[in-house]
C-alpha atoms as a PDB file:
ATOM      1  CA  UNK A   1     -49.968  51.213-111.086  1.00  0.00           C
ATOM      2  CA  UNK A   2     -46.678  51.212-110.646  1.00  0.00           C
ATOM      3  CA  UNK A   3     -44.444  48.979-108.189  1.00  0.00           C
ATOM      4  CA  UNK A   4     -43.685  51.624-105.385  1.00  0.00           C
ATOM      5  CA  UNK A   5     -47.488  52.627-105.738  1.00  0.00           C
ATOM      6  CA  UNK A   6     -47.805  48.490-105.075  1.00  0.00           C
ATOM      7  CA  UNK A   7     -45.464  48.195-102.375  1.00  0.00           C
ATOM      8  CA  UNK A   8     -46.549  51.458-100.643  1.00  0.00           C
ATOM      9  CA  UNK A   9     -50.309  50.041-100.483  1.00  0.00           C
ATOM     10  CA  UNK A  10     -49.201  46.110 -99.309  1.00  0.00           C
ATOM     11  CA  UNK A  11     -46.912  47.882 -96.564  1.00  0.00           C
ATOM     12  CA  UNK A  12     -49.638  48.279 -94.007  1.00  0.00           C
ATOM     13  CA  UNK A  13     -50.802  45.064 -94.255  1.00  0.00           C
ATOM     14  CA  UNK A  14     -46.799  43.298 -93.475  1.00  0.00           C
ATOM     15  CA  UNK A  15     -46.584  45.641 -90.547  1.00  0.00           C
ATOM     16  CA  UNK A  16     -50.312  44.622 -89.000  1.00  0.00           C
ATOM     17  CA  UNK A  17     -49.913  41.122 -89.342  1.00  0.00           C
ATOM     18  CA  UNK A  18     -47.023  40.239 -86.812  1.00  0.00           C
ATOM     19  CA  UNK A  19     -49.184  42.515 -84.442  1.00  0.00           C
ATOM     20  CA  UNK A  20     -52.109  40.189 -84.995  1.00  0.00           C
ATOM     21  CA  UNK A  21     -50.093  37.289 -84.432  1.00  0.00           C
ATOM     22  CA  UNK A  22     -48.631  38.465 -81.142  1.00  0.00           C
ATOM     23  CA  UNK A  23     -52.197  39.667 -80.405  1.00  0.00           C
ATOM     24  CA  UNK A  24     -53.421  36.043 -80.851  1.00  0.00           C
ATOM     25  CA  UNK A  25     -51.114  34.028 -78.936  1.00  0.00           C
ATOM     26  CA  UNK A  26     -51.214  36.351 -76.325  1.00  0.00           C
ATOM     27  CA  UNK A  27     -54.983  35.533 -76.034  1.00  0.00           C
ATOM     28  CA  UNK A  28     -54.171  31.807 -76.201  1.00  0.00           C
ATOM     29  CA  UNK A  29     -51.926  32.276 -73.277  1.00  0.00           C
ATOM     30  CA  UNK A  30     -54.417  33.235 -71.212  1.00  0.00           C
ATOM     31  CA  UNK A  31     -55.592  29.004 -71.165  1.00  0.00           C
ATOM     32  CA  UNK A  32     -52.631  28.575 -68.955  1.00  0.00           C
ATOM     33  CA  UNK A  33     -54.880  29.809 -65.984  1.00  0.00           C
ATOM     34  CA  UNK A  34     -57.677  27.685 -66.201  1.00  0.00           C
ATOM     35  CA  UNK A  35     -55.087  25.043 -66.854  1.00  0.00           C
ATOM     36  CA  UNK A  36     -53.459  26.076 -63.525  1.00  0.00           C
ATOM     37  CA  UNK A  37     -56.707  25.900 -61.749  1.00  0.00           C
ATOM     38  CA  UNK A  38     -57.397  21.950 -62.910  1.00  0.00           C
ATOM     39  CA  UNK A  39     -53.600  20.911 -62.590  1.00  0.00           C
ATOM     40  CA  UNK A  40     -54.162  22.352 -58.770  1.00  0.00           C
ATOM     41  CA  UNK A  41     -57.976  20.531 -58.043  1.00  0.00           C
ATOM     42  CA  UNK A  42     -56.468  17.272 -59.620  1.00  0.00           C
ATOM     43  CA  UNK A  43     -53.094  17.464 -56.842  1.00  0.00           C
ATOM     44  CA  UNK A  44     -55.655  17.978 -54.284  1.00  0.00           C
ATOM     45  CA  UNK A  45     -57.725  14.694 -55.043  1.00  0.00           C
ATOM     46  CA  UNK A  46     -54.424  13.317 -55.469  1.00  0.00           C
ATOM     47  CA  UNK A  47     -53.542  13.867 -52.474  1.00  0.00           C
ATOM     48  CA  UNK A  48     -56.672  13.373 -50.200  1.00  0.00           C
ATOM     49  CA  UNK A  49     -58.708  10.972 -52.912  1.00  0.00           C
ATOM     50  CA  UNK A  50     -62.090  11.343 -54.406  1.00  0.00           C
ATOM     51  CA  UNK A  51     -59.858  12.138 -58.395  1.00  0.00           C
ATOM     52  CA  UNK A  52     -63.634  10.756 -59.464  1.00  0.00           C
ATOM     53  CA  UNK A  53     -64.747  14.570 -58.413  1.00  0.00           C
ATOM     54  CA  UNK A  54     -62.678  16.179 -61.342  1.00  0.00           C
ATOM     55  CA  UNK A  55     -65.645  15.444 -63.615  1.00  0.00           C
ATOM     56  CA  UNK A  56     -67.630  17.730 -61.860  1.00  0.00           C
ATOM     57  CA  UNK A  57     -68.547  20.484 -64.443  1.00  0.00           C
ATOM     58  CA  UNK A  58     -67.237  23.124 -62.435  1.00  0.00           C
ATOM     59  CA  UNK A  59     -63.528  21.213 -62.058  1.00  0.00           C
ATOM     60  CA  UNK A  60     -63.711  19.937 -65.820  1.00  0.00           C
ATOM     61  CA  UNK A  61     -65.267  23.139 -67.514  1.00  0.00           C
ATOM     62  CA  UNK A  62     -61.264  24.715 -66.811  1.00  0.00           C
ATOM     63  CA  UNK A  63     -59.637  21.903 -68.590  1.00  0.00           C
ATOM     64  CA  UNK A  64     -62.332  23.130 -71.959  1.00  0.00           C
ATOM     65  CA  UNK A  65     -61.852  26.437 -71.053  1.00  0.00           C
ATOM     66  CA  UNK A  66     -57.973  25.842 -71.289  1.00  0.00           C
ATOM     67  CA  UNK A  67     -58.606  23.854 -74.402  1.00  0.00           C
ATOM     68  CA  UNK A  68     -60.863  26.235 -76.047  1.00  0.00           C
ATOM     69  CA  UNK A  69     -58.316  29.577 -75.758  1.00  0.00           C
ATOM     70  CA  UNK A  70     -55.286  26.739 -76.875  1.00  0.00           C
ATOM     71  CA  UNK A  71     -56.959  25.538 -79.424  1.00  0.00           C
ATOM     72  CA  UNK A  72     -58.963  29.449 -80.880  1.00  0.00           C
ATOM     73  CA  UNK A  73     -62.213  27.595 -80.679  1.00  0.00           C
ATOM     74  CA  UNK A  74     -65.437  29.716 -79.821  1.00  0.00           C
ATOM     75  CA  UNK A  75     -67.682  27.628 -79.032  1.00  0.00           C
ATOM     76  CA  UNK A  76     -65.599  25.744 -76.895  1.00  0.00           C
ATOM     77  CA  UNK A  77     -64.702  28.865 -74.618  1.00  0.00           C
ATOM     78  CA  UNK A  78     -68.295  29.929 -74.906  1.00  0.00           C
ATOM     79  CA  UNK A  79     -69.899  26.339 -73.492  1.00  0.00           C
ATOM     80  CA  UNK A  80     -66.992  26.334 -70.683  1.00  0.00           C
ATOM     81  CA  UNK A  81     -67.784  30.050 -69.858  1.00  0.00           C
ATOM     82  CA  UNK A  82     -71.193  29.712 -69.834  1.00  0.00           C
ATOM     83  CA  UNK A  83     -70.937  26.766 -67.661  1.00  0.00           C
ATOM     84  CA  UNK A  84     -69.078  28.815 -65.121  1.00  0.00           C
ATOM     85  CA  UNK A  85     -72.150  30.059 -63.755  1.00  0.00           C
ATOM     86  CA  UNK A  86     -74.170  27.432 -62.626  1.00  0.00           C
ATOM     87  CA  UNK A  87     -70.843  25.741 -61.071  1.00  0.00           C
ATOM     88  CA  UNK A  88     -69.895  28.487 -58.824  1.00  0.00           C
ATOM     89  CA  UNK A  89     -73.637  29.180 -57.427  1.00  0.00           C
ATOM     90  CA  UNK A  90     -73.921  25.088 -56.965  1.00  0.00           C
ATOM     91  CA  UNK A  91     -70.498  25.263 -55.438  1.00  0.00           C
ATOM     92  CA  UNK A  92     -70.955  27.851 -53.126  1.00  0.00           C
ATOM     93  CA  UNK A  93     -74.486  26.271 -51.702  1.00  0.00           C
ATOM     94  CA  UNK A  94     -72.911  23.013 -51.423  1.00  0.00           C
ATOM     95  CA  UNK A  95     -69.561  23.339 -50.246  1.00  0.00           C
ATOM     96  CA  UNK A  96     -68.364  26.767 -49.270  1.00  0.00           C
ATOM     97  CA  UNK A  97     -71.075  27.156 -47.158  1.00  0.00           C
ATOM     98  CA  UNK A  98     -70.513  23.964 -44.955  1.00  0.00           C
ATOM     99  CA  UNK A  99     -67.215  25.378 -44.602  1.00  0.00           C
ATOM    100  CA  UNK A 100     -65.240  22.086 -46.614  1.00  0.00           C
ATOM    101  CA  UNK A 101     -63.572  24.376 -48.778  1.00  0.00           C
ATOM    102  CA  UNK A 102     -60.050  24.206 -50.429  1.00  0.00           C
ATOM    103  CA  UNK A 103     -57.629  26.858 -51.666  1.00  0.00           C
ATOM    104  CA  UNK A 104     -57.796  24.937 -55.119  1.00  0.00           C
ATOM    105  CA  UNK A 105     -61.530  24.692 -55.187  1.00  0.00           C
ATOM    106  CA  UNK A 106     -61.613  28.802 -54.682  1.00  0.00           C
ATOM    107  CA  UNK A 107     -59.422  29.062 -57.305  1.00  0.00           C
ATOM    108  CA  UNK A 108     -61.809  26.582 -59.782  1.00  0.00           C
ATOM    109  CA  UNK A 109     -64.834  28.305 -59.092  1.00  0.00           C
ATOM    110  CA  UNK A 110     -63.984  31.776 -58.949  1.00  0.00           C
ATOM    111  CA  UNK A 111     -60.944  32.089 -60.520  1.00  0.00           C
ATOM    112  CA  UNK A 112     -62.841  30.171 -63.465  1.00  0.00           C
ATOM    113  CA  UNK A 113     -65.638  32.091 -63.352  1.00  0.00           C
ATOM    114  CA  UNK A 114     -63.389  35.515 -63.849  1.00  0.00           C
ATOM    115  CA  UNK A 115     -61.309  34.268 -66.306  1.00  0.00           C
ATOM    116  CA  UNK A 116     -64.167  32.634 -68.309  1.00  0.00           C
ATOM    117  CA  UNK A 117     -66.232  36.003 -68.375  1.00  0.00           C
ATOM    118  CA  UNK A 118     -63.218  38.146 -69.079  1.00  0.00           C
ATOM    119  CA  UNK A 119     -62.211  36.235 -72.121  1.00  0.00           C
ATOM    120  CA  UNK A 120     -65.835  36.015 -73.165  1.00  0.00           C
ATOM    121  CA  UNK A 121     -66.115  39.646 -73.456  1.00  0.00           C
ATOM    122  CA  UNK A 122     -63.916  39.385 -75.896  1.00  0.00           C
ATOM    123  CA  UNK A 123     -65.061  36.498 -77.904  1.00  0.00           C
ATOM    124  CA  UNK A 124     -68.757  37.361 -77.503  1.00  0.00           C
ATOM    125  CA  UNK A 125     -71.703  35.471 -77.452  1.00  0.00           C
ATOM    126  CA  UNK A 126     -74.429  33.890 -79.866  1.00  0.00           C
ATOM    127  CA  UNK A 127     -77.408  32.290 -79.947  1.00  0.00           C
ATOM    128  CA  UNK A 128     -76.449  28.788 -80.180  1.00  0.00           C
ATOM    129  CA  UNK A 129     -73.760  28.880 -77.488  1.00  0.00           C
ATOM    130  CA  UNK A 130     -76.530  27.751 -75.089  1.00  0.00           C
ATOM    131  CA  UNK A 131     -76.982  24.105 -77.003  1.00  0.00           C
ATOM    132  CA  UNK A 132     -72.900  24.095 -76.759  1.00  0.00           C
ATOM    133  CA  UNK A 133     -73.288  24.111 -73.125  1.00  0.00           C
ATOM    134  CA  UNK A 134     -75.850  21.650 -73.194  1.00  0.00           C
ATOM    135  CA  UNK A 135     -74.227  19.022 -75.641  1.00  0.00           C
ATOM    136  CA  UNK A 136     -71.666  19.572 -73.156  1.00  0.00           C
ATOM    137  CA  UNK A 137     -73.632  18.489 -70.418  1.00  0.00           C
ATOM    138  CA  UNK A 138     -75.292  15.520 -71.940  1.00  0.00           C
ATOM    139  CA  UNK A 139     -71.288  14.329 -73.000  1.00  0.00           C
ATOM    140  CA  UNK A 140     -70.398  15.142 -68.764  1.00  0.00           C
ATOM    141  CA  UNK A 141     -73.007  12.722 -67.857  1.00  0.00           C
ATOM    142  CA  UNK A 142     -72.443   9.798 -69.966  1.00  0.00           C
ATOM    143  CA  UNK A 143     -68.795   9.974 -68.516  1.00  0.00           C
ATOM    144  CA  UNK A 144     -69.428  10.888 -64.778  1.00  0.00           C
ATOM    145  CA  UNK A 145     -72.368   7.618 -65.381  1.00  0.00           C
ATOM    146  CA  UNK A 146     -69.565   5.337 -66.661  1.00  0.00           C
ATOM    147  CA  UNK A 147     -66.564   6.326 -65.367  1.00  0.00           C
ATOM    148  CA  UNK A 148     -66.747   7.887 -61.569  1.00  0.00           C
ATOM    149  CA  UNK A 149     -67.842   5.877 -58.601  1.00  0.00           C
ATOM    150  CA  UNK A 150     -71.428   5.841 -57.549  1.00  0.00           C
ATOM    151  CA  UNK A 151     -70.894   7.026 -53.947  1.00  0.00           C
ATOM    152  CA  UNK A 152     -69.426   9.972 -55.782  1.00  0.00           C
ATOM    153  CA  UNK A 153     -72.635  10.847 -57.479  1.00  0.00           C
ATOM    154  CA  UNK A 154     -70.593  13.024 -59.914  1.00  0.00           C
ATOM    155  CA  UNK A 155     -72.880  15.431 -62.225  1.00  0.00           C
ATOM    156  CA  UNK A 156     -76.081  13.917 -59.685  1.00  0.00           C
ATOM    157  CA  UNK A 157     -75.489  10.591 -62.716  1.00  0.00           C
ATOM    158  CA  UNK A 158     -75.870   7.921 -60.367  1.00  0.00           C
ATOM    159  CA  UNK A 159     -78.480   8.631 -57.800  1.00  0.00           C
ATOM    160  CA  UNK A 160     -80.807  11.631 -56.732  1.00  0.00           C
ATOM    161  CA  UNK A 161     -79.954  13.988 -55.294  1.00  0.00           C
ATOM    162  CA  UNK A 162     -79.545  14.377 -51.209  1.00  0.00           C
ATOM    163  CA  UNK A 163     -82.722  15.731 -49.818  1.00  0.00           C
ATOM    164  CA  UNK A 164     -84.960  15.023 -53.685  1.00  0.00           C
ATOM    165  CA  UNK A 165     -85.809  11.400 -52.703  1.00  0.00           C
ATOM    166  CA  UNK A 166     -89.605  12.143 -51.825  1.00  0.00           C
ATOM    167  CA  UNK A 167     -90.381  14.096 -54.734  1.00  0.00           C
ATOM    168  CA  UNK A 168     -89.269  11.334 -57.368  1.00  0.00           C
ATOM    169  CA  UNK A 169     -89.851   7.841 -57.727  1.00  0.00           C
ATOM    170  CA  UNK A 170     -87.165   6.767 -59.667  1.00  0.00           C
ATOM    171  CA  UNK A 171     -83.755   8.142 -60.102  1.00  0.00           C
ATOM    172  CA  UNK A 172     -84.868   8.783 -64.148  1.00  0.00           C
ATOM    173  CA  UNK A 173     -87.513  10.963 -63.513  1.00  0.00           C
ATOM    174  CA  UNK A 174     -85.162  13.222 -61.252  1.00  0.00           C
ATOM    175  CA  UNK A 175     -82.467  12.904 -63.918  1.00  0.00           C
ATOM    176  CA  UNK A 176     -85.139  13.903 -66.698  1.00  0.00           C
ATOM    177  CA  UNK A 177     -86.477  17.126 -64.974  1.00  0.00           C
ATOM    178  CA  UNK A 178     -83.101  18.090 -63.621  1.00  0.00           C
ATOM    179  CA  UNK A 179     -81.770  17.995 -67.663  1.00  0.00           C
ATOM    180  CA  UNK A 180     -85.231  19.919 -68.596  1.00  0.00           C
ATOM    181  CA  UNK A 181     -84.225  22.335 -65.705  1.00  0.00           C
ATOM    182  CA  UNK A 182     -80.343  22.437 -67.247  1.00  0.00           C
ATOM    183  CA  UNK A 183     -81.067  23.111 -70.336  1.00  0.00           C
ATOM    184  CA  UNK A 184     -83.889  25.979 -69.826  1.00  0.00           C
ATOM    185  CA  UNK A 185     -81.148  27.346 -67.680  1.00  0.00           C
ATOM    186  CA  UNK A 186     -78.118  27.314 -69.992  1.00  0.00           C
ATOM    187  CA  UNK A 187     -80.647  28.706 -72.435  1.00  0.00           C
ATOM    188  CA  UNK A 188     -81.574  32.000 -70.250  1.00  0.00           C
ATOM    189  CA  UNK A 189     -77.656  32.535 -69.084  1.00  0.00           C
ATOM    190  CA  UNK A 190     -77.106  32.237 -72.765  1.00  0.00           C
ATOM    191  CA  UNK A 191     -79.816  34.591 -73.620  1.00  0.00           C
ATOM    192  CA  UNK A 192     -78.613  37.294 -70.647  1.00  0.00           C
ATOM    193  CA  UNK A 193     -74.845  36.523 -71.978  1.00  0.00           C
ATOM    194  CA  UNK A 194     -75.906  37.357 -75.701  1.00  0.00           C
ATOM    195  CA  UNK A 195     -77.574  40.913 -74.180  1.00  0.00           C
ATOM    196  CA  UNK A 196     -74.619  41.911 -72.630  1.00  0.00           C
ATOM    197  CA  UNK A 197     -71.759  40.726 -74.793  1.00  0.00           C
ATOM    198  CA  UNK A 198     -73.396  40.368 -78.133  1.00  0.00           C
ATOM    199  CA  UNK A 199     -71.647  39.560 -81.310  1.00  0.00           C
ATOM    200  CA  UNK A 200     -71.444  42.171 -83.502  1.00  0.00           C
ATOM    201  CA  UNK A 201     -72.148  41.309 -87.408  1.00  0.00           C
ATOM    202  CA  UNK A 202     -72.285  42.598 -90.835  1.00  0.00           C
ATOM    203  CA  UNK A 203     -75.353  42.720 -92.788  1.00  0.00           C
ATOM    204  CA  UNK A 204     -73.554  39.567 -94.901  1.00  0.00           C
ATOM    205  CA  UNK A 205     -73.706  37.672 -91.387  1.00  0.00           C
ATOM    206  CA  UNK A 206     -69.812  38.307 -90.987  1.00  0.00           C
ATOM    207  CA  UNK A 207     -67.886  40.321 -88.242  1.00  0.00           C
ATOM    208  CA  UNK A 208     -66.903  43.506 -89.320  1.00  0.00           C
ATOM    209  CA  UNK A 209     -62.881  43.810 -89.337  1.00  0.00           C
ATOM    210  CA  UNK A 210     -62.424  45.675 -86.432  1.00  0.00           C
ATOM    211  CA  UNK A 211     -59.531  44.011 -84.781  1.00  0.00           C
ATOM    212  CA  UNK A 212     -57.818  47.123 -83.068  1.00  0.00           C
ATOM    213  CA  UNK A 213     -61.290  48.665 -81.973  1.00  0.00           C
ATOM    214  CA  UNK A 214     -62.169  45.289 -79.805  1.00  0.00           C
ATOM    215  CA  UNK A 215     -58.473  43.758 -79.316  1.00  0.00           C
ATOM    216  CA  UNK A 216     -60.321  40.741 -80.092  1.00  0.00           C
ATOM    217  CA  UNK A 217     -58.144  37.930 -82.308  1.00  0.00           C
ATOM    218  CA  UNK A 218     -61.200  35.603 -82.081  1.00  0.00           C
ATOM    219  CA  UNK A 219     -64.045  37.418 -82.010  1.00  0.00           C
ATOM    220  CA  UNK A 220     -63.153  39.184 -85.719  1.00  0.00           C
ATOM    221  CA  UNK A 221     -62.445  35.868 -87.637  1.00  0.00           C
ATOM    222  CA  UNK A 222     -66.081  34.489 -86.451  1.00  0.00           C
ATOM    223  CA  UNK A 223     -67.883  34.587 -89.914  1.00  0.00           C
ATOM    224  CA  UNK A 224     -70.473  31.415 -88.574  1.00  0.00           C
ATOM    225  CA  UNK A 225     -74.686  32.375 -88.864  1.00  0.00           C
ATOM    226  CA  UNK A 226     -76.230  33.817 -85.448  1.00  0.00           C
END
């Protein structure tokens, strides 16, 4: 073959791969919010105490959100998205319905909620997301036990919960159904997730290179077993 014939063939490839590129970072970008939305929760407890409550999943889950889109790591964005979920339903029994409800906290729970779905429909699901999530968990309440105050009761790691006392006799048996109860709910969000945003794969377990077809810098590159 001769060296147009070379050149000719290589061209498409120099002129995709800046557009990739631009495509990429612009997806990384997008960690700025969540970053926004933990930068504004952690002025607030600045500013009227209680920092302890940024280990909360829901407050914490931006700043691995954040990290995950910075960093191009799936699993990361999938745990924090997942994650999501469970915060803003927990968040709006507890607190937005007693009316105790900051600008910043809206933007937390909602605005990480969108953001975290949005970019998940582009990075997809899988089956083992669910045990990310979880891991996650288990990691949240080691710190929130060790590091946050007890009259916080950060992650429910110190005490049981308000309202729980009669039904357990010790604050381990709460903690051990409430982790059972966790992770069988991680596991069905993760299992709904997967139905609606499922990763698309090759017969050879890799993701077919579709890039332009799903705008999707992460999603493509994934070439990890379901």
């Amino acid at each position: 073959m001769s060296e147009p014939e070379l050149l000719f063939i290589n061209e498409p490839r120099d002129i995709l791969s800046p557009m990739l590129r631009s495509s990429d970072a612009r997806f990384r970008l997008i960690g700025l919010l969540p970053l926004a939305f933990f930068i504004a929760q952690t002025i607030h407890y600045w500013r009227f105490g209680g920092v302890g409550n940024l280990a909360w999943m829901c407050n914490v889950g931006n700043l691995l959100l954040a990290l995950g889109l910075f960093l191009n790591h799936r699993e990361l964005i999938r745990a924090a998205a997942i994650w999501t979920i469970p915060g803003l339903a927990v968040w709006f029994w507890y607190v937005w319905l007693n009316g105790s409800t900051a600008w910043s906290s809206t933007l937390a729970h909602v605005g990480g909620m969108i953001v975290g779905l949005w970019v998940l429909r582009r990075v997809r699901m899988d089956r083992t997301a669910w045990i990310y999530a979880f891991a996650w968990y288990l990691f949240m309440q080691v710190v929130s036990r060790l590091l946050t105050s007890p009259d916080l009761n950060v992650n429910v790691a110190h005490r049981v919960q308000p309202g729980w006392d009669g039904a357990f006799g010790s604050f381990w048996k709460f903690w051990l159904v409430m982790t059972v109860v966790t992770a069988v709910g991680l596991w069905m969000i993760g299992r709904v997730l997967l139905l609606i945003w499922p990763r698309v794969s090759t017969g050879s377990g890799s993701d077919p290179i579709n890039q332009f077809a799903t705008n999707d810098p992460i999603h493509n590159t994934d070439t990890s077993p379901l």
